[in-house]
Protein backbone atom coordinates (compact mmCIF):
# COMPACT_ATOMS: atom_id res chain seq x y z
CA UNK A 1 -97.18 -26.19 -138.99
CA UNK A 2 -100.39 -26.37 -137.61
CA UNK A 3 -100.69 -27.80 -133.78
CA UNK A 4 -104.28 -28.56 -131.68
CA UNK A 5 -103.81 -28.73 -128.07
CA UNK A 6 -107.25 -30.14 -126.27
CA UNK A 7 -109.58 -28.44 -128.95
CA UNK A 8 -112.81 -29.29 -128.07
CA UNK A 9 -116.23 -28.01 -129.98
CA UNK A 10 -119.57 -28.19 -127.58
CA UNK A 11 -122.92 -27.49 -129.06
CA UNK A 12 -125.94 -26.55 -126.46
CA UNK A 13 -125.52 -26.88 -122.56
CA UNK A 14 -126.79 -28.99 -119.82
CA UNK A 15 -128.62 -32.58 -120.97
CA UNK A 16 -128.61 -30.98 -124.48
CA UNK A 17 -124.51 -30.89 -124.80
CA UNK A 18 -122.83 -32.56 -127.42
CA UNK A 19 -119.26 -32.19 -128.29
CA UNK A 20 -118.67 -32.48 -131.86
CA UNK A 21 -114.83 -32.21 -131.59
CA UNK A 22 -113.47 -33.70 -127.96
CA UNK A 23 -109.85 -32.91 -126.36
CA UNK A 24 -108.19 -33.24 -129.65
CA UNK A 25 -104.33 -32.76 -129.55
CA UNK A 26 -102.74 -32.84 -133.08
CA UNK A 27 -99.67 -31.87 -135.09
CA UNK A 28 -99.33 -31.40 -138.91
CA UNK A 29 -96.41 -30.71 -140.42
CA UNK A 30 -95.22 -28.55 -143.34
CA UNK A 31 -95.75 -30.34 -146.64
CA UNK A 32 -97.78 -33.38 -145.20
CA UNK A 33 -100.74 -34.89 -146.32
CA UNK A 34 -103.37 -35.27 -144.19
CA UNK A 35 -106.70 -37.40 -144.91
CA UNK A 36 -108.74 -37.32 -142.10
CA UNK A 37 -111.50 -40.01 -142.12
CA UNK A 38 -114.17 -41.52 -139.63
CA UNK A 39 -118.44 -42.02 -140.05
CA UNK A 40 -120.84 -39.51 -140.37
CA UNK A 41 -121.14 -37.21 -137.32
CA UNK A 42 -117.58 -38.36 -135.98
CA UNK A 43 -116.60 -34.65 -136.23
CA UNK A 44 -114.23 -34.33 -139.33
CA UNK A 45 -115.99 -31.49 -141.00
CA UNK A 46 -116.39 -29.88 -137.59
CA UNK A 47 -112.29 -30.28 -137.46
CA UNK A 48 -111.37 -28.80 -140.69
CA UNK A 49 -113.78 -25.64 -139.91
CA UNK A 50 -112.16 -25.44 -137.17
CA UNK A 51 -108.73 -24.98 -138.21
CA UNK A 52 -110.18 -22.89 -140.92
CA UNK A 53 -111.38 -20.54 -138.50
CA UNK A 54 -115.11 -20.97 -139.86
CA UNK A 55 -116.21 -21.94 -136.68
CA UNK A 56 -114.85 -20.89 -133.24
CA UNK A 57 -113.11 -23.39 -130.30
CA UNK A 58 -115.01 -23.81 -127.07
CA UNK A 59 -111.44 -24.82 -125.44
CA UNK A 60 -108.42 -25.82 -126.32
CA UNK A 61 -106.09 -23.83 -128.94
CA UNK A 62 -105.08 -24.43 -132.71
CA UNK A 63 -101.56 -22.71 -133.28
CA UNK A 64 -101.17 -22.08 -137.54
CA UNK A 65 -97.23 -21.08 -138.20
CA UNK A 66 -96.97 -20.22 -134.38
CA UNK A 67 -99.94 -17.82 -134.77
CA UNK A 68 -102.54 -18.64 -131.98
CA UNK A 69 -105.83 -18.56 -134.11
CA UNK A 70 -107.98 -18.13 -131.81
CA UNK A 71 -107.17 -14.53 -131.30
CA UNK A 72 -107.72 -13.18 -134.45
CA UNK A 73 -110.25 -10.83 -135.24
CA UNK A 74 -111.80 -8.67 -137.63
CA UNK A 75 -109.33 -7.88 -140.37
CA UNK A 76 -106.68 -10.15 -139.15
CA UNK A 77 -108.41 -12.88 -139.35
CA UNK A 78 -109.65 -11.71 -142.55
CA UNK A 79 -106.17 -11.74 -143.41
CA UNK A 80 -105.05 -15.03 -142.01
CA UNK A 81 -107.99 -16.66 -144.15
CA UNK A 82 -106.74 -14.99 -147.48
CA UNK A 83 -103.01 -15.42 -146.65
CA UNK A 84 -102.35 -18.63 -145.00
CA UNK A 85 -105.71 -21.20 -146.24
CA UNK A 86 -106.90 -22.19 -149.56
CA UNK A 87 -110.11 -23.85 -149.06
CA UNK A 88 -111.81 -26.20 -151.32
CA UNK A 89 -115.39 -27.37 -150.39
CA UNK A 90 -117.97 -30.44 -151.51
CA UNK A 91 -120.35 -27.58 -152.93
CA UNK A 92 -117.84 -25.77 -154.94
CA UNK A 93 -119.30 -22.10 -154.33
CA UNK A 94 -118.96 -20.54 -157.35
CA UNK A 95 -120.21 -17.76 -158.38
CA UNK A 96 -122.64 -18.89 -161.27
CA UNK A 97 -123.06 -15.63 -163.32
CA UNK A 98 -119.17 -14.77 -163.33
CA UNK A 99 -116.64 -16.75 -165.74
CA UNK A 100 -114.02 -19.07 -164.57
CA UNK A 101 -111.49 -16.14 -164.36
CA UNK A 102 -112.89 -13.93 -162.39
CA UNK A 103 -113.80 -16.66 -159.71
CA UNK A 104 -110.41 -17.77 -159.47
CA UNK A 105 -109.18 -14.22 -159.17
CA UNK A 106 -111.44 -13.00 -155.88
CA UNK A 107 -108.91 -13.81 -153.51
CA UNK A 108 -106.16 -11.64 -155.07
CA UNK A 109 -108.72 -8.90 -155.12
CA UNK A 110 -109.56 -9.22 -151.67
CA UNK A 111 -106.01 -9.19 -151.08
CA UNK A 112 -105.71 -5.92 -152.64
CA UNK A 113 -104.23 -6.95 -156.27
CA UNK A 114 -104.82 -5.63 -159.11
CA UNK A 115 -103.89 -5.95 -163.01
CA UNK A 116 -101.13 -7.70 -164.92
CA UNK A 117 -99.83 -9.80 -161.94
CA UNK A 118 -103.32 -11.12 -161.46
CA UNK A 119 -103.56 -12.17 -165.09
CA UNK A 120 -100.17 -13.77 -165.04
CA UNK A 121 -101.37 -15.39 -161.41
CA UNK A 122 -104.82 -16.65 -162.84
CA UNK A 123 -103.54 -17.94 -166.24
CA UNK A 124 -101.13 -20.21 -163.96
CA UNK A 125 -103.64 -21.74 -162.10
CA UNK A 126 -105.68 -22.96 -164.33
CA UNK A 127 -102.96 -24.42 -166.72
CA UNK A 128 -102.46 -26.43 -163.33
CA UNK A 129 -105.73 -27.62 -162.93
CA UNK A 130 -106.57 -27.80 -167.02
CA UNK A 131 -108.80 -25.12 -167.28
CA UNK A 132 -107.09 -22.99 -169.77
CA UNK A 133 -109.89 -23.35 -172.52
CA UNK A 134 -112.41 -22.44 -169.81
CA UNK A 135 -111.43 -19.15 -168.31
CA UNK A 136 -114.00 -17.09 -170.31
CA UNK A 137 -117.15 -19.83 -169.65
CA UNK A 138 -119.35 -18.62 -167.44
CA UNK A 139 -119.07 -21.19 -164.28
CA UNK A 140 -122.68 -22.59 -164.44
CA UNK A 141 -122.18 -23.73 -167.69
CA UNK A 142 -119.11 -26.09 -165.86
CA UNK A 143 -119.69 -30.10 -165.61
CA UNK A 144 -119.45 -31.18 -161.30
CA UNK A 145 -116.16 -31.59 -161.69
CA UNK A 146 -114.83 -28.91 -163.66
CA UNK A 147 -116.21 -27.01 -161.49
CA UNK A 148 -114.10 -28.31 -158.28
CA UNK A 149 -110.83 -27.81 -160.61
CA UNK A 150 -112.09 -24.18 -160.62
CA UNK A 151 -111.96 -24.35 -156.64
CA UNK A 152 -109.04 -25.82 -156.21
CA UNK A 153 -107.39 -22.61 -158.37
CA UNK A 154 -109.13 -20.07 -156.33
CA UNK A 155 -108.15 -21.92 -153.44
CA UNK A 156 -104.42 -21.94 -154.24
CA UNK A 157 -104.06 -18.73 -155.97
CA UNK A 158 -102.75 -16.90 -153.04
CA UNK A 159 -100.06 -19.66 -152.74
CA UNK A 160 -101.31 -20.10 -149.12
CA UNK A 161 -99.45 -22.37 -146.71
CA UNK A 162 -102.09 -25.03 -146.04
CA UNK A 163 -105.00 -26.12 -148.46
CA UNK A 164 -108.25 -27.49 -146.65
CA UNK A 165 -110.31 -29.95 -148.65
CA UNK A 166 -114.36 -31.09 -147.19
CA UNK A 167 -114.72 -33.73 -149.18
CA UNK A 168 -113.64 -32.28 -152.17
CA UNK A 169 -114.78 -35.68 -154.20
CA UNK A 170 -118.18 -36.26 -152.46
CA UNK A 171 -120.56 -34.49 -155.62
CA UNK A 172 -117.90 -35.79 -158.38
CA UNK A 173 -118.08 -39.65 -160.18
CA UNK A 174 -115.47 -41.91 -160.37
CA UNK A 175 -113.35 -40.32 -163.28
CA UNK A 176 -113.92 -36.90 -161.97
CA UNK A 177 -112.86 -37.89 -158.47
CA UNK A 178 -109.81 -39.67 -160.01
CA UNK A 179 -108.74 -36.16 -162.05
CA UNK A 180 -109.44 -34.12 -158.69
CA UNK A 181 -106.74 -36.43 -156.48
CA UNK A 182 -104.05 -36.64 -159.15
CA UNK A 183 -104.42 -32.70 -158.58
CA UNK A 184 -104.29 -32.98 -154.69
CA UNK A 185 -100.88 -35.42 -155.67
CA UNK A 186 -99.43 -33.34 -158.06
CA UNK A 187 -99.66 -30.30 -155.89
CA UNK A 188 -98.35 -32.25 -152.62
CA UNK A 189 -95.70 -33.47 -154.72
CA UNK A 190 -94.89 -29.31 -154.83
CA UNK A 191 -94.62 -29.02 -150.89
CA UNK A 192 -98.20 -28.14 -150.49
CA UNK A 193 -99.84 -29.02 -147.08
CA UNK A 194 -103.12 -30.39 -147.64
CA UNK A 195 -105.58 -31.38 -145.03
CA UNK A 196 -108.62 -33.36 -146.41
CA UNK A 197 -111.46 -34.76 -144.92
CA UNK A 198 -113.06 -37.94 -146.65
CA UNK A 199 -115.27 -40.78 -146.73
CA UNK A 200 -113.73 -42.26 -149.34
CA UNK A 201 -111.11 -45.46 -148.56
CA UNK A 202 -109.31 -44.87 -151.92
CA UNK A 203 -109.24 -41.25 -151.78
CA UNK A 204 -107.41 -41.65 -147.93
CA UNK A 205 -105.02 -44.04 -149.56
CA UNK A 206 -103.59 -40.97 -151.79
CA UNK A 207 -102.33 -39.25 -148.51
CA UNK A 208 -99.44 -39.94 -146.83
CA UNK A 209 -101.58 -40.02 -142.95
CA UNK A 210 -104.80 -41.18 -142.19
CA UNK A 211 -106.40 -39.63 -139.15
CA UNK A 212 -109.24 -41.44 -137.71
CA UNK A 213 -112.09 -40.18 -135.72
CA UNK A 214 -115.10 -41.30 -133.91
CA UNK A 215 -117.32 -39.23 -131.36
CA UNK A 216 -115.42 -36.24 -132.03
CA UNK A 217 -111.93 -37.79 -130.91
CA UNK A 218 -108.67 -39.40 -132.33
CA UNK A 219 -108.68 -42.97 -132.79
CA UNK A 220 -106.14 -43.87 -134.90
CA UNK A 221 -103.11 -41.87 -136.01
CA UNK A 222 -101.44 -44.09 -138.69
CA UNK A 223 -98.88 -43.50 -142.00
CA UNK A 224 -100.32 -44.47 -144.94
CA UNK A 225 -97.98 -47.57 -145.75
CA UNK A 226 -100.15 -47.37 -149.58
CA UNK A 227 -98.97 -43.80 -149.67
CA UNK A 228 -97.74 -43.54 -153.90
């Protein structure tokens, strides 16, 4: 579970202050998903890094499976990254010189595993995603949105509690973006938690809540009465 209590992100000081996240207070369940939506600069991004720990809280505290986040450091929060968040970005970063196999297998060796259970591991996730035929193609030789079905198996690959999508359809067409959600639904439909921040109506309308923000703060709060 992950639970914000008044997290609040301030840029600058003085005149110059601007708080891209404001007094948020949140809860997200185990196996929920999350699309959280609002116009440019209303501080979704800012959010999801947040919880991500890829950007630190000015005040307030984000709790992940009762672990204050906040106070991690060095190789614990190392640790807490690898273990407990798959992340899936716009941008992909991929490696371009290494194939589609040994991106999707970093995390495991950053977590310290090695050999046969990593080649059993791999060759899973990308039979989810449909990457199979790929895993020896060099990632740069990838189409937009193979590419983000390569991130998506990196990003679960250490079966980590929550998965954090920015926008994970914003670089993709309409087909592509289509292929990408039925993957976000298939792997809810496992107990994933996913938390995914969108511009996209029809993308939000494939979660089960819809989060609204504006000026960095909670507007609306609403099940998604569309939800599939």
């Amino acid at each position: 579970m992950i639970n914000l209590r008044g997290v609040t992100k301030i840029y600058g000081s003085g005149q110059t202050e601007f708080r891209a996240v404001d007094d948020i207070t949140l809860d997200i369940s185990d196996g929920e998903f999350v699309a959280i939506v609002g116009k440019s600069g209303s501080g979704k991004s800012t959010l999801l890094n947040l919880i991500g720990t890829l950007d630190s809280i000015s005040v307030g505290s984000i709790t992940v499976d009762g672990e204050e986040i906040g106070s991690l450091k060095g190789k614990e929060l190392a640790r807490f990254r690898n273990q407990k968040i798959g992340f899936v970005f716009q941008n992909f970063y991929l490696e371009p010189e290494y194939t589609v196999r040994e991106c999707v297998e970093i995390p495991l060796i950053l977590a310290g595993s090695f050999g046969k259970e990593n080649t059993e591991k791999v060759d899973k996730a990308l039979k989810l995603v449909d990457l199979s035929d790929k895993m020896k193609s060099k990632t740069k030789t990838l189409s937009g949105g193979e590419q983000q079905r390569v991130a998506i198996a990196r990003a679960i690959i250490n079966d980590p509690h929550f998965i954090l999508a920015d926008e994970p359809c914003g670089n993709l067409d309409g087909k592509n973006s289509e292929n990408i959600m039925n993957i976000f639904k298939n792997l809810h439909a496992q107990g994933r938690t996913i938390l995914m921040v969108t511009h996209d109506e029809q993308d939000a309308h494939m979660a089960q809540r819809i989060v609204t923000l504006a000026d960095g703060r909670v507007i609306s709060d609403e099940k998604n009465t569309l939800f599939y």
